[in-house]
C-alpha atoms as a PDB file:
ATOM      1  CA  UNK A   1       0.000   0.000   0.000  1.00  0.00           C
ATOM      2  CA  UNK A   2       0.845   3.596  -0.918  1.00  0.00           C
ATOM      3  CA  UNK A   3       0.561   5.922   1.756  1.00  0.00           C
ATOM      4  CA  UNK A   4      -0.491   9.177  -0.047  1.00  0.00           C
ATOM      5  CA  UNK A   5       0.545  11.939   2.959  1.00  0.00           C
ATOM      6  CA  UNK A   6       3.966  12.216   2.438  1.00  0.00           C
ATOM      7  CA  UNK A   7       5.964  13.161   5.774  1.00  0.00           C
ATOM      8  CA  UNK A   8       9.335  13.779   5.990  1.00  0.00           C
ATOM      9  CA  UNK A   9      11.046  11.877   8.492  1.00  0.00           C
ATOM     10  CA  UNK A  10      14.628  12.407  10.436  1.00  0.00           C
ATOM     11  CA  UNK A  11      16.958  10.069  11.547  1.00  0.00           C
ATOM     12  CA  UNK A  12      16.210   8.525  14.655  1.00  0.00           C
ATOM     13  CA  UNK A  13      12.192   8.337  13.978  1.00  0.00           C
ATOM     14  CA  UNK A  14      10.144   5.246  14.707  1.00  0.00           C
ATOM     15  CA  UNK A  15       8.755   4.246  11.581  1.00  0.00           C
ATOM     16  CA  UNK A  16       6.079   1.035   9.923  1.00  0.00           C
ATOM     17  CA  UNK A  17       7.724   0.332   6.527  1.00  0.00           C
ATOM     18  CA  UNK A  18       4.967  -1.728   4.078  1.00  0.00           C
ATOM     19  CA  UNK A  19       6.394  -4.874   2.429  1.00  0.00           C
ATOM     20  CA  UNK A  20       5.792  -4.715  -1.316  1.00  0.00           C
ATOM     21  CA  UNK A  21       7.554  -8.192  -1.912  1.00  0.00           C
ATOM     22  CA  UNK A  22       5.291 -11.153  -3.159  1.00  0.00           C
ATOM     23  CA  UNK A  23       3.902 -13.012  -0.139  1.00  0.00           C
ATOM     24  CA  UNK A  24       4.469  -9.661   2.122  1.00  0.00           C
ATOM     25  CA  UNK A  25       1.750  -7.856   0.807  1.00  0.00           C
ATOM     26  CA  UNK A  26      -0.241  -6.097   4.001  1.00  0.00           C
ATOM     27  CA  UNK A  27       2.192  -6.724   6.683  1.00  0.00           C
ATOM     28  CA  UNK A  28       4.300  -3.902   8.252  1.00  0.00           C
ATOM     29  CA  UNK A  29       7.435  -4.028   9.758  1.00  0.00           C
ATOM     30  CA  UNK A  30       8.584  -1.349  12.781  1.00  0.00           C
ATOM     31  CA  UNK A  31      11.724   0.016  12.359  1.00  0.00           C
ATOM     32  CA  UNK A  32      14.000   3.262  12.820  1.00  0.00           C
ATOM     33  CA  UNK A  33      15.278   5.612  10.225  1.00  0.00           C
ATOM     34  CA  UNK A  34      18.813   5.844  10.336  1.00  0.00           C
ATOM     35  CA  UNK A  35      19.728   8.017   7.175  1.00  0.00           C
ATOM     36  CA  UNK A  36      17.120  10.115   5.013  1.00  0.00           C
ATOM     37  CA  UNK A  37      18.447  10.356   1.150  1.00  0.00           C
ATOM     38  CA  UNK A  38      15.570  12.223  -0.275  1.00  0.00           C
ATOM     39  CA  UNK A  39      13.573   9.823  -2.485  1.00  0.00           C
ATOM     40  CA  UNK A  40      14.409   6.712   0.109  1.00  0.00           C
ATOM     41  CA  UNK A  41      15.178   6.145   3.606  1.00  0.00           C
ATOM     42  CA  UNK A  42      17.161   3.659   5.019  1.00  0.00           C
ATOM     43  CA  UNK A  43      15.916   2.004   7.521  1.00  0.00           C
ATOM     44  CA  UNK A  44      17.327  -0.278  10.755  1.00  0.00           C
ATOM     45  CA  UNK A  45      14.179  -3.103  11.778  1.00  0.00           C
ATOM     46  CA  UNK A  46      13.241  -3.697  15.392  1.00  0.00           C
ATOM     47  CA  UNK A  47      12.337  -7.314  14.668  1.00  0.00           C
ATOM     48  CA  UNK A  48      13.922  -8.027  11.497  1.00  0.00           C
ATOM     49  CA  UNK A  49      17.530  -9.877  11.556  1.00  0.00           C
ATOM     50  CA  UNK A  50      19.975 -10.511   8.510  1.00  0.00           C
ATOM     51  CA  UNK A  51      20.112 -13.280   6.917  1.00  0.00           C
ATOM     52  CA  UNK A  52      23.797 -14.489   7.614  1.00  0.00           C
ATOM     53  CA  UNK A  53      23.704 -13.379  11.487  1.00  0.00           C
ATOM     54  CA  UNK A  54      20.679 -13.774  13.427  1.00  0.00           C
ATOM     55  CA  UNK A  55      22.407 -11.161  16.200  1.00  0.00           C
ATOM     56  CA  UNK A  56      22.242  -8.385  13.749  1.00  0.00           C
ATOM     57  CA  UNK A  57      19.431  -5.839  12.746  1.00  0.00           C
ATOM     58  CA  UNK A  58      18.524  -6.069   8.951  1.00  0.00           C
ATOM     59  CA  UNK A  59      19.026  -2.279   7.361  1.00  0.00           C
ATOM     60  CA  UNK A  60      17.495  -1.619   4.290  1.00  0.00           C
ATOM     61  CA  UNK A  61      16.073   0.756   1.827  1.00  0.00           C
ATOM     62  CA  UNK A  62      12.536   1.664   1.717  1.00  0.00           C
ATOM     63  CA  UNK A  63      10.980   3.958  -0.579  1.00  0.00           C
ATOM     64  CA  UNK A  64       9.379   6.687   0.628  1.00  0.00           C
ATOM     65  CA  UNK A  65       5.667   5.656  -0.479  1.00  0.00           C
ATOM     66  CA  UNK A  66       6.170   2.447   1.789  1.00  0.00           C
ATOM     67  CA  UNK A  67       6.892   4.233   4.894  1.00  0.00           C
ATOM     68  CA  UNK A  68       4.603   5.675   7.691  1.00  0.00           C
ATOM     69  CA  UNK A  69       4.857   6.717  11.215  1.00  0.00           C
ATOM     70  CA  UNK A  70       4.442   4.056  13.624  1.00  0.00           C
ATOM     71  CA  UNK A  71       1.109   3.416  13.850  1.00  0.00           C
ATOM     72  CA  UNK A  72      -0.518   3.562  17.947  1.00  0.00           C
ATOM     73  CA  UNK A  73      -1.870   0.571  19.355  1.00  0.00           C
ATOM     74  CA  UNK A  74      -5.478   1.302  19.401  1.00  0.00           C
ATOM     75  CA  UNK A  75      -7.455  -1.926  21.377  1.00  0.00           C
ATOM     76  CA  UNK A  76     -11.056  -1.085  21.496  1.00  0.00           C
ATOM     77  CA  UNK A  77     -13.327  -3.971  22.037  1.00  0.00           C
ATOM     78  CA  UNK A  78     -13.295  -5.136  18.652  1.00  0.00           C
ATOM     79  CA  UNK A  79     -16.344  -6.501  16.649  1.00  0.00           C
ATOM     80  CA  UNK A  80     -16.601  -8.733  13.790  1.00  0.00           C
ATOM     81  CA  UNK A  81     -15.315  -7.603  10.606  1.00  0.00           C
ATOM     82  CA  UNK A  82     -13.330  -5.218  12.279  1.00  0.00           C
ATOM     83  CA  UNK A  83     -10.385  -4.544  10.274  1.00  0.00           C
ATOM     84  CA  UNK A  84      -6.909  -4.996  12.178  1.00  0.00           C
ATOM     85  CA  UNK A  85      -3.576  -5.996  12.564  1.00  0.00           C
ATOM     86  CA  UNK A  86      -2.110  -9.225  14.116  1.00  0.00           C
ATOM     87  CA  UNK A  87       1.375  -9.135  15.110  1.00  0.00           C
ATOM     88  CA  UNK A  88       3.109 -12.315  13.679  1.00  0.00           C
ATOM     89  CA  UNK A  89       5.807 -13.298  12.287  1.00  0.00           C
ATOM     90  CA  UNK A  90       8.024 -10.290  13.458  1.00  0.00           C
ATOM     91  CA  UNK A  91       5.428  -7.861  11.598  1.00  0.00           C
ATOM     92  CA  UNK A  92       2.004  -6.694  11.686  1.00  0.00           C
ATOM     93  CA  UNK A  93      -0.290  -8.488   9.024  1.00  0.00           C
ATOM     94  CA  UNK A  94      -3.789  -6.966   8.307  1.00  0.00           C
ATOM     95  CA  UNK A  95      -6.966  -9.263   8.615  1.00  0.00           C
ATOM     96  CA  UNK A  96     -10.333  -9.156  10.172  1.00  0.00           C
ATOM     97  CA  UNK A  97     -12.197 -10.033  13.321  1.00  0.00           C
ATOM     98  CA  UNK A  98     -14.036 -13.422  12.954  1.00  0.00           C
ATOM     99  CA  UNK A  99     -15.621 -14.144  16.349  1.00  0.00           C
ATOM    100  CA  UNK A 100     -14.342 -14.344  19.786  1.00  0.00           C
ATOM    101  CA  UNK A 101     -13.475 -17.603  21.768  1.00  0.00           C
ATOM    102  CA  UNK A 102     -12.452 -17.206  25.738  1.00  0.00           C
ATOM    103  CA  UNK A 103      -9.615 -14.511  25.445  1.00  0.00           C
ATOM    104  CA  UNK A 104      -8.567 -14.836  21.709  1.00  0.00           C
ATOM    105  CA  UNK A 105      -9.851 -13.034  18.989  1.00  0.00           C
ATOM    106  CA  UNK A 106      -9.900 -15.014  15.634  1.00  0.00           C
ATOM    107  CA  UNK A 107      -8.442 -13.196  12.262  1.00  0.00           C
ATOM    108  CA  UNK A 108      -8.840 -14.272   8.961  1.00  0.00           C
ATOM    109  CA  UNK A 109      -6.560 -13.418   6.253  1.00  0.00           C
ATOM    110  CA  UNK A 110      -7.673 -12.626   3.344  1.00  0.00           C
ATOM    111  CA  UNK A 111      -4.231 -12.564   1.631  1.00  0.00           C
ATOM    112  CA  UNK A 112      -3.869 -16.392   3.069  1.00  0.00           C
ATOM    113  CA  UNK A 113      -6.761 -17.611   3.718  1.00  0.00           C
ATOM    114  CA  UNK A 114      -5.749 -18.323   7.515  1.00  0.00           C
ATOM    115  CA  UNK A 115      -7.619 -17.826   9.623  1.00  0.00           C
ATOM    116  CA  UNK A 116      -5.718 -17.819  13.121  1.00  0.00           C
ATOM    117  CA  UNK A 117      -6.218 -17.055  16.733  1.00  0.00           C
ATOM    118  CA  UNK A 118      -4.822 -14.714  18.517  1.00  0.00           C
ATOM    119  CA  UNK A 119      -4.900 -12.687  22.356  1.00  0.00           C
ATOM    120  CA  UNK A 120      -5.742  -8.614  22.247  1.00  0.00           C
ATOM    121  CA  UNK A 121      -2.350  -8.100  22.881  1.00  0.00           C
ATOM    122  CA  UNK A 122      -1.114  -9.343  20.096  1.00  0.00           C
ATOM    123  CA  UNK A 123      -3.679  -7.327  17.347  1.00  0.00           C
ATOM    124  CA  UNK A 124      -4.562  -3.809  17.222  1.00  0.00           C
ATOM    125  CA  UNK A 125      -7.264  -1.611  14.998  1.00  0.00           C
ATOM    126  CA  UNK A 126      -6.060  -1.237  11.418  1.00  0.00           C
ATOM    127  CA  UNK A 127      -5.487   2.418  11.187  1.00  0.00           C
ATOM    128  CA  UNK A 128      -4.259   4.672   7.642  1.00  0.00           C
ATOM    129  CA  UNK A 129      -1.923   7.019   8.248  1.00  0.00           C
ATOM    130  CA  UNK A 130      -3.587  10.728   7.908  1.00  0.00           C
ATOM    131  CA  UNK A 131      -1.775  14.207   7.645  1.00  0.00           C
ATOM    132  CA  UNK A 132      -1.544  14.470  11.564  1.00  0.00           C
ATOM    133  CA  UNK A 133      -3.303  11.701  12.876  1.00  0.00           C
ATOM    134  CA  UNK A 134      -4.790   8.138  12.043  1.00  0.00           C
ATOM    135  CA  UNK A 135      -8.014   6.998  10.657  1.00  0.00           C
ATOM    136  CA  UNK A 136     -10.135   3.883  11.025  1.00  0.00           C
ATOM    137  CA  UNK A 137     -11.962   2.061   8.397  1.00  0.00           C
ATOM    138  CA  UNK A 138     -15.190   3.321   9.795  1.00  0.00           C
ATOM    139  CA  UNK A 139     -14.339   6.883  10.016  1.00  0.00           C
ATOM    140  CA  UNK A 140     -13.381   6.922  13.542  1.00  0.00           C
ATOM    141  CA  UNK A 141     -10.413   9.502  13.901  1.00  0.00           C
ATOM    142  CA  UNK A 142      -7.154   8.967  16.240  1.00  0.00           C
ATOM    143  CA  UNK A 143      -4.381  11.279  17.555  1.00  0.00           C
ATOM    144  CA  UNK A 144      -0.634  10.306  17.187  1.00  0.00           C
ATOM    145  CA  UNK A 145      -0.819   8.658  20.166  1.00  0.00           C
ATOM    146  CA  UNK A 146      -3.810   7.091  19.306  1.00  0.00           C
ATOM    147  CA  UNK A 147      -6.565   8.701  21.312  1.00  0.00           C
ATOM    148  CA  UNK A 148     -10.110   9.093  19.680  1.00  0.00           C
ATOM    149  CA  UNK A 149     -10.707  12.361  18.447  1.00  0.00           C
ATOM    150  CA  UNK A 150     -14.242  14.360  17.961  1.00  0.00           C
ATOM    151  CA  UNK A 151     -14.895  16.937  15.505  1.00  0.00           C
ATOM    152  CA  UNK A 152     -17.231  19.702  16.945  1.00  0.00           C
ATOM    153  CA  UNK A 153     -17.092  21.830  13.590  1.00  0.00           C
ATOM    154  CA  UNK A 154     -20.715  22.264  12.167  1.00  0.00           C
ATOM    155  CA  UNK A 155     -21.288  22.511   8.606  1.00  0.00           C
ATOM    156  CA  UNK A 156     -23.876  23.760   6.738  1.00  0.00           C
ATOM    157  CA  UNK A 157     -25.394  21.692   3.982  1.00  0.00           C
ATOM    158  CA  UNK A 158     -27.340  23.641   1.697  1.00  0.00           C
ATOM    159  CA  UNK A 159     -29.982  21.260  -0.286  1.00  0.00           C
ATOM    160  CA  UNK A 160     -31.941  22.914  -3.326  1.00  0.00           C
ATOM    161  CA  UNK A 161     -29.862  25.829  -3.520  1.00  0.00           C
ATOM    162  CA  UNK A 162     -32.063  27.314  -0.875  1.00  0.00           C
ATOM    163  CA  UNK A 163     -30.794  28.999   2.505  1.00  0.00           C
ATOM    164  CA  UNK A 164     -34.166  27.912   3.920  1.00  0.00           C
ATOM    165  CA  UNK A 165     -33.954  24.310   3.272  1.00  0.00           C
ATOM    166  CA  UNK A 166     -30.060  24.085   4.700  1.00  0.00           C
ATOM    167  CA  UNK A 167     -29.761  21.609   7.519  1.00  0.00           C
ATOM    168  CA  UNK A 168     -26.895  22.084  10.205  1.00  0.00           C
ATOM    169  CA  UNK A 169     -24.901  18.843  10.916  1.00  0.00           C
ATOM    170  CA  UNK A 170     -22.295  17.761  13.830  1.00  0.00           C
ATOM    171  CA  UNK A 171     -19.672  15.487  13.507  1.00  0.00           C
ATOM    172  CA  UNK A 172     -18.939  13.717  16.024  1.00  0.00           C
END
């Protein structure tokens, strides 16, 4: 996935980089910038280790369309269908709530058709990374830190072409 706001980010920032590679697609991997050069960062993984020695972070380049802020941990009760991500396999992996069984929450994948169990602590709401703050697939609307935010602006819809038939409107 593309992320269309474009941020510039230093060295030393926390950062999600989104695999492109075939049998990646979906899954996010946290990492730090540790050198910005312009059209590409390159980037040092928390979880990710190189190949040839398993003691030593894997550094690579990203391009700058496949890298986001870290996304917050947002763990509302979640509800089936809910879109969100399961942390496996040293990443985060989009899916969907299923049901609920004791204290795990099923996820299907719709990239792998699994379908897997997992506890809350281990999945968190699928958020898109927005200009200066995060955005659920239902509209809801999170800070940086990921606390719900409410809009209290009130717009004016104008239906007709009439000021007499406008309705006011709060989002909430």
């Amino acid at each position: 996935m593309a992320f269309t706001t474009r941020k510039v980010f230093q060295v030393g920032d926390g950062v999600e980089v989104c695999s492109k590679q075939e049998g990646f697609h979906g899954s996010y991997y946290e990492g730090i910038v540790i050198e910005n050069l312009g059209d590409k960062y390159k980037v040092k993984y928390k979880n990710l280790v190189e190949e040839d020695d398993m003691s030593t972070a894997l550094e690579e380049l990203a391009e700058v369309d496949e890298v986001r802020p870290v996304c917050p941990k947002v763990w509302p009760d979640f509800f089936p269908s809910e879109k969100v991500d399961a942390f496996a396999n040293d990443g985060w992996w989009a899916g969907i709530i299923t049901r609920k069984s004791g204290d795990d929450w099923f996820v299907y994948f719709p990239s792998t058709f699994e379908h897997i169990a997992y506890p809350k602590n281990h999945i968190r709401l699928h958020l898109e990374s927005r200009r200066n703050g995060w955005v659920s697939r239902d509209g809801r609307v999170f800070s940086c830190e990921g606390k719900p935010l409410s809009c209290k602006k009130r717009l004016r819809i104008v239906m007709g072409g009439s000021s007499s038939t406008s309705v006011k409107a709060r989002l909430v």
